[in-house]
PDB file of N, CA and C in Angstrom:
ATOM      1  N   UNK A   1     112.905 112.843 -77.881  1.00  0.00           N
ATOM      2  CA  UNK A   1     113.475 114.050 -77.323  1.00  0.00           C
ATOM      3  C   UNK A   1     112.397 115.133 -77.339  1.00  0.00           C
ATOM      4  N   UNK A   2     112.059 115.574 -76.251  1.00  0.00           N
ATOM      5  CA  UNK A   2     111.098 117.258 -76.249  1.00  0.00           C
ATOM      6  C   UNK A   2     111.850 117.915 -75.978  1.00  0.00           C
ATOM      7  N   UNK A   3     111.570 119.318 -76.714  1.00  0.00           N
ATOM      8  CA  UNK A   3     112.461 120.360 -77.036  1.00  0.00           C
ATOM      9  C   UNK A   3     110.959 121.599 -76.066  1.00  0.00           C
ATOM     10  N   UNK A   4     111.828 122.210 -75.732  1.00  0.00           N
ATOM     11  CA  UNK A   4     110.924 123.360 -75.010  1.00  0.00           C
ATOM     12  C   UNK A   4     111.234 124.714 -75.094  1.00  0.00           C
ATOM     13  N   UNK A   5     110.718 125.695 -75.142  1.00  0.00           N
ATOM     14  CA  UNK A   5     111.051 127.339 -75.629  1.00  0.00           C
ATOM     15  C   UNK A   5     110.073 128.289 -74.516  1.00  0.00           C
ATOM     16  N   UNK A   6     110.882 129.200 -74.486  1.00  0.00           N
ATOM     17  CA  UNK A   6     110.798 130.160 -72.860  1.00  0.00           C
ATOM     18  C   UNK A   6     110.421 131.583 -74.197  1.00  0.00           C
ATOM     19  N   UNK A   7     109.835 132.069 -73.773  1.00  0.00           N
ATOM     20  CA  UNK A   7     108.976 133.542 -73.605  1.00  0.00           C
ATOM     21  C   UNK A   7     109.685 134.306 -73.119  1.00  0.00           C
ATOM     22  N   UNK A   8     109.941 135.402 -73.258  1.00  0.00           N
ATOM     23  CA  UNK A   8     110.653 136.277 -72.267  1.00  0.00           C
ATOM     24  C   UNK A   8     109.860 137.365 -72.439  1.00  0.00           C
ATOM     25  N   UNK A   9     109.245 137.977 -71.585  1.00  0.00           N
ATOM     26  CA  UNK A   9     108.526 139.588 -72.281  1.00  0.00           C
ATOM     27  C   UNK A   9     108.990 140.460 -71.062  1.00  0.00           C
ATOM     28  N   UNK A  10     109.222 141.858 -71.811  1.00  0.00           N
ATOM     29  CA  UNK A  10     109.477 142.606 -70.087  1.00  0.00           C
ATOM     30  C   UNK A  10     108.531 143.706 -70.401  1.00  0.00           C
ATOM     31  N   UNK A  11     107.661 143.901 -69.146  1.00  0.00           N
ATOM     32  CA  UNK A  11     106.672 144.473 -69.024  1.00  0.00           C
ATOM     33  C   UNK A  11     106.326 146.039 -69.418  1.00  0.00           C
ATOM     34  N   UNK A  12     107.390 146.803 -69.182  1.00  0.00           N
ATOM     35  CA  UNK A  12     107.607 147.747 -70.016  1.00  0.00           C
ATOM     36  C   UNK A  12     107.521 148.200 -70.984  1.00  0.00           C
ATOM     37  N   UNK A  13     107.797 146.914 -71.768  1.00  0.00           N
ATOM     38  CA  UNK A  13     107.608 146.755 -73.365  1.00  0.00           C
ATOM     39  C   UNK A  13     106.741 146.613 -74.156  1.00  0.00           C
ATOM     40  N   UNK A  14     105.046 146.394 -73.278  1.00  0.00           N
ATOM     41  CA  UNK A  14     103.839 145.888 -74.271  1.00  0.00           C
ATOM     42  C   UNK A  14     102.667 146.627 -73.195  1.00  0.00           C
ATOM     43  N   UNK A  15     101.595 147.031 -73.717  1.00  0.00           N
ATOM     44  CA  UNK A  15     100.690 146.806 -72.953  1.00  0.00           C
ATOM     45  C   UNK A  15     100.087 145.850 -71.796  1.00  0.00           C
ATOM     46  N   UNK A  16      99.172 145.558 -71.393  1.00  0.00           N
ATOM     47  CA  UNK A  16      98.625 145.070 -70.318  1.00  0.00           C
ATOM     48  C   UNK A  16      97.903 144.182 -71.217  1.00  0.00           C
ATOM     49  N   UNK A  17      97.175 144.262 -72.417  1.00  0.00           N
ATOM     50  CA  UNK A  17      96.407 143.332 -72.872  1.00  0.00           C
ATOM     51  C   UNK A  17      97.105 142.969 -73.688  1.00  0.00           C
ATOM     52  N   UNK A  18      98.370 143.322 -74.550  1.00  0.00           N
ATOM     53  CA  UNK A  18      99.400 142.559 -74.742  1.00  0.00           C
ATOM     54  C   UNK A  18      99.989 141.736 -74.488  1.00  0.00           C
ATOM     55  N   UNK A  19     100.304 141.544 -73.141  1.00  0.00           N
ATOM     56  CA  UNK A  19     100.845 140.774 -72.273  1.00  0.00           C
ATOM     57  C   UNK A  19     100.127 139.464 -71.899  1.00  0.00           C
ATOM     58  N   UNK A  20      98.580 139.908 -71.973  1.00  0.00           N
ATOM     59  CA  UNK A  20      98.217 138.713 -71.850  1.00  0.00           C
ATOM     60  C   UNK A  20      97.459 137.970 -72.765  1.00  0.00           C
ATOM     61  N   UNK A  21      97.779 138.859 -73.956  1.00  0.00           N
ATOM     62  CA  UNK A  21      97.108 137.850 -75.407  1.00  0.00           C
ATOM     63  C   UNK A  21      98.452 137.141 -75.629  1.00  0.00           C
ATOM     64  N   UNK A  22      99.741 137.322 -75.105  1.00  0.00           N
ATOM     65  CA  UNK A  22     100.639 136.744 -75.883  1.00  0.00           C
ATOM     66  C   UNK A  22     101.393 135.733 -74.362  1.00  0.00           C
ATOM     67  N   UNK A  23     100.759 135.534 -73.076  1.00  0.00           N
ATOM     68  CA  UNK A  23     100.647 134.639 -72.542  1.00  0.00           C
ATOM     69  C   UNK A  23      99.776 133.642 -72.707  1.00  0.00           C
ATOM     70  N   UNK A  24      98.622 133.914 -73.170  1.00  0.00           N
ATOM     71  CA  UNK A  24      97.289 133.245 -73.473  1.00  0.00           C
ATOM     72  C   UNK A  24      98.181 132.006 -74.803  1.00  0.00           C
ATOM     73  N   UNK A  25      98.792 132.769 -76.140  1.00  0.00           N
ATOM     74  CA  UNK A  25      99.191 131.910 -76.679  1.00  0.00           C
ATOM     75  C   UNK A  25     100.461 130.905 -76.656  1.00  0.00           C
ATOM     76  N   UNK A  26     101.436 131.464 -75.991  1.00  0.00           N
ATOM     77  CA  UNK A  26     102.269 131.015 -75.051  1.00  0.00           C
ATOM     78  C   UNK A  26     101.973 129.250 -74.731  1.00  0.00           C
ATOM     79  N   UNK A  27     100.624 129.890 -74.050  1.00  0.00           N
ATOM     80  CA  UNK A  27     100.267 128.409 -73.087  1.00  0.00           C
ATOM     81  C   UNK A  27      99.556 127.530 -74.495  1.00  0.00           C
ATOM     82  N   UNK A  28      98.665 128.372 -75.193  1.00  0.00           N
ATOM     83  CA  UNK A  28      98.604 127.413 -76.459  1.00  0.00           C
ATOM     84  C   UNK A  28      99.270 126.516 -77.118  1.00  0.00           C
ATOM     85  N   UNK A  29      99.927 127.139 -77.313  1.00  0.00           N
ATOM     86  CA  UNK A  29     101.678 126.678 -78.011  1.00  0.00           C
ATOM     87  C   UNK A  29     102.665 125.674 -77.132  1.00  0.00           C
ATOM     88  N   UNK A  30     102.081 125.835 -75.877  1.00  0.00           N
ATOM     89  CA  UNK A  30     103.640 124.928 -75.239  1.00  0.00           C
ATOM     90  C   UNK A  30     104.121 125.500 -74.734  1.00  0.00           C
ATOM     91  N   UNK A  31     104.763 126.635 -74.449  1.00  0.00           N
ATOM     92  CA  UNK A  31     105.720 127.583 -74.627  1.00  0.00           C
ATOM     93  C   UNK A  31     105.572 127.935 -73.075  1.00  0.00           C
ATOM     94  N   UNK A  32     106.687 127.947 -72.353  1.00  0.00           N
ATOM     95  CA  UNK A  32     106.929 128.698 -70.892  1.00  0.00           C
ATOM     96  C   UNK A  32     106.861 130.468 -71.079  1.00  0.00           C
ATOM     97  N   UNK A  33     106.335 130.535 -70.416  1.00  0.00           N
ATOM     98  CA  UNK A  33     105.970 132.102 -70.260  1.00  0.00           C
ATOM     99  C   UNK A  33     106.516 132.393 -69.414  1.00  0.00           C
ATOM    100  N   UNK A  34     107.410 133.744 -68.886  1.00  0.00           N
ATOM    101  CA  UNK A  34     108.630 134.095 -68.236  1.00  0.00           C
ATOM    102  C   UNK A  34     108.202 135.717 -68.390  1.00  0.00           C
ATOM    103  N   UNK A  35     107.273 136.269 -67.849  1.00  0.00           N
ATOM    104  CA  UNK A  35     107.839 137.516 -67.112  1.00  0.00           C
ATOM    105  C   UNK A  35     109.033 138.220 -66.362  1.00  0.00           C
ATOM    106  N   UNK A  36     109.718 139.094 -66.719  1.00  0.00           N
ATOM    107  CA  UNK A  36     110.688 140.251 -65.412  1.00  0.00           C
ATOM    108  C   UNK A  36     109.968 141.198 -65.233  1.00  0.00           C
ATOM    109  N   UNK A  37     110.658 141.328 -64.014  1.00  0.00           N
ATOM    110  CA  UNK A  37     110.362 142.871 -63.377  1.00  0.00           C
ATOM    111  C   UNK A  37     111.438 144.228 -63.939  1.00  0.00           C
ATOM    112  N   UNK A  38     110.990 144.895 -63.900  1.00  0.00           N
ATOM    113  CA  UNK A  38     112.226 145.767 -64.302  1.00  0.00           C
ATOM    114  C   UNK A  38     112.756 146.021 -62.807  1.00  0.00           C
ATOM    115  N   UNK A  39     114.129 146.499 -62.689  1.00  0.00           N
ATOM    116  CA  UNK A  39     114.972 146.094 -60.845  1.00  0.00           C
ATOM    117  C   UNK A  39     115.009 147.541 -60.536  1.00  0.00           C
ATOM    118  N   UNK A  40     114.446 148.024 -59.441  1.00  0.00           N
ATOM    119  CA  UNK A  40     114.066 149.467 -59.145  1.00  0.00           C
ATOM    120  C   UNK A  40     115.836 150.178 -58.835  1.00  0.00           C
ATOM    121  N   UNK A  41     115.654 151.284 -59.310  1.00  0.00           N
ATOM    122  CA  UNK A  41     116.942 151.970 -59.174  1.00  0.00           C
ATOM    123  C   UNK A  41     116.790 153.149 -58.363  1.00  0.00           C
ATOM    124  N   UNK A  42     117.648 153.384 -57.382  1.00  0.00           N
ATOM    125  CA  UNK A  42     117.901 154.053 -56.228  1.00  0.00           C
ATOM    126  C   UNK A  42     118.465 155.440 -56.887  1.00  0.00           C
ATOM    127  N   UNK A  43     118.222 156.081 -56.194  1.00  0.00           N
ATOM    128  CA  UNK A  43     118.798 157.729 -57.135  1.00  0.00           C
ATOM    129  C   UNK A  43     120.401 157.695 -56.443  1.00  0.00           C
ATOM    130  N   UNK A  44     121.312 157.957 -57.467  1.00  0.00           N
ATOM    131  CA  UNK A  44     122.469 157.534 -57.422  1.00  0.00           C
ATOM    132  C   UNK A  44     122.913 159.165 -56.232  1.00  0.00           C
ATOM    133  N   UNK A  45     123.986 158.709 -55.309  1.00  0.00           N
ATOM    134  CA  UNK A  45     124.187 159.483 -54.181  1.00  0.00           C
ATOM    135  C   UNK A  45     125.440 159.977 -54.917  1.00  0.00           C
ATOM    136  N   UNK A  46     125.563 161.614 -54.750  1.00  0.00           N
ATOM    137  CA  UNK A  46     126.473 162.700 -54.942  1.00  0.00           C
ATOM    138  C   UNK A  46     126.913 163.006 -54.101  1.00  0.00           C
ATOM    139  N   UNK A  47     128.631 162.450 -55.129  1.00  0.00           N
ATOM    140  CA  UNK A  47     130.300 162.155 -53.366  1.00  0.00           C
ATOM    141  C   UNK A  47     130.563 163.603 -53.429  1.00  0.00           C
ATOM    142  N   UNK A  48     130.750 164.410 -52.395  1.00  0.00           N
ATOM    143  CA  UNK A  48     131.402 165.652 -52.637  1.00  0.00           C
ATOM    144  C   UNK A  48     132.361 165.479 -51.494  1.00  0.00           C
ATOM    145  N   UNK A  49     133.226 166.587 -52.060  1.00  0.00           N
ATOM    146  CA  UNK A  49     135.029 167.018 -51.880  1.00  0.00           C
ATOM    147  C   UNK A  49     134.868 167.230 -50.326  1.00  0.00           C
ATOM    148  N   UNK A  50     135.917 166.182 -49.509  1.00  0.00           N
ATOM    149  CA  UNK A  50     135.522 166.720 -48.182  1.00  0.00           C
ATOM    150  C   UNK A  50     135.900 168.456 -48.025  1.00  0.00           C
ATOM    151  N   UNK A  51     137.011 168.900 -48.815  1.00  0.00           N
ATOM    152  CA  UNK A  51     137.371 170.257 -48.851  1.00  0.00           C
ATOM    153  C   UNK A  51     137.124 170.891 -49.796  1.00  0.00           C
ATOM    154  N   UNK A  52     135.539 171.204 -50.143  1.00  0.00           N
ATOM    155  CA  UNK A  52     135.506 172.419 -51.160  1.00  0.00           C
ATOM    156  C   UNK A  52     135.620 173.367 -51.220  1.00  0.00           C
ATOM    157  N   UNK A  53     135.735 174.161 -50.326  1.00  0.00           N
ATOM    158  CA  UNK A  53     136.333 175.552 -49.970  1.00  0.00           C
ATOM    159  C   UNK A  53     135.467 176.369 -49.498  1.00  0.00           C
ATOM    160  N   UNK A  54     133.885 176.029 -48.922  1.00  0.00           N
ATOM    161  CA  UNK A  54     133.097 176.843 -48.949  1.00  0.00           C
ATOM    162  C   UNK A  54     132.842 176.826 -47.834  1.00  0.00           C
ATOM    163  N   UNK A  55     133.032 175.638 -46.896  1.00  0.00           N
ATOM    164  CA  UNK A  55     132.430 175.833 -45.692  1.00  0.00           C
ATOM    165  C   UNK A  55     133.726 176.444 -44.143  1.00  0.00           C
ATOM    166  N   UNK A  56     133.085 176.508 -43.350  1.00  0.00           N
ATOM    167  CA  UNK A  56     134.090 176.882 -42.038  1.00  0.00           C
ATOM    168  C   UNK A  56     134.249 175.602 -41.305  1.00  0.00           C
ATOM    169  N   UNK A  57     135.377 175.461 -40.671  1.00  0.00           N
ATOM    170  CA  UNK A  57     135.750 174.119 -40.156  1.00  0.00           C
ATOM    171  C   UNK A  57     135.173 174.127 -38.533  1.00  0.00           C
TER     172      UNK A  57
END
């Protein structure tokens, strides 16, 4: 039976030469290396009152 183990690092979280001293051992080790992206977020859209009282119809 081989048993296998995944890496997970999210990029945010370490440096740049972090990232790749601890892919470097990763691959030493066996070990699947698994980068994310962090998922880009849209600036959230503000619902307003069709009748707020301010405008003229």
């Amino acid at each position: 039976m081989h048993a296998t183990a995944s890496l997970h690092v999210h990029p945010a979280a370490a440096t740049i030469d972090l990232t790749f001293k601890v892919r470097r051992l990763a691959k030493q080790h066996g070990c699947a290396f698994v980068t994310t992206k962090r998922p880009t977020s849209s600036p959230a859209s503000t619902c307003t009152p069709p009748y707020d009282g301010g405008h003229a119809a």
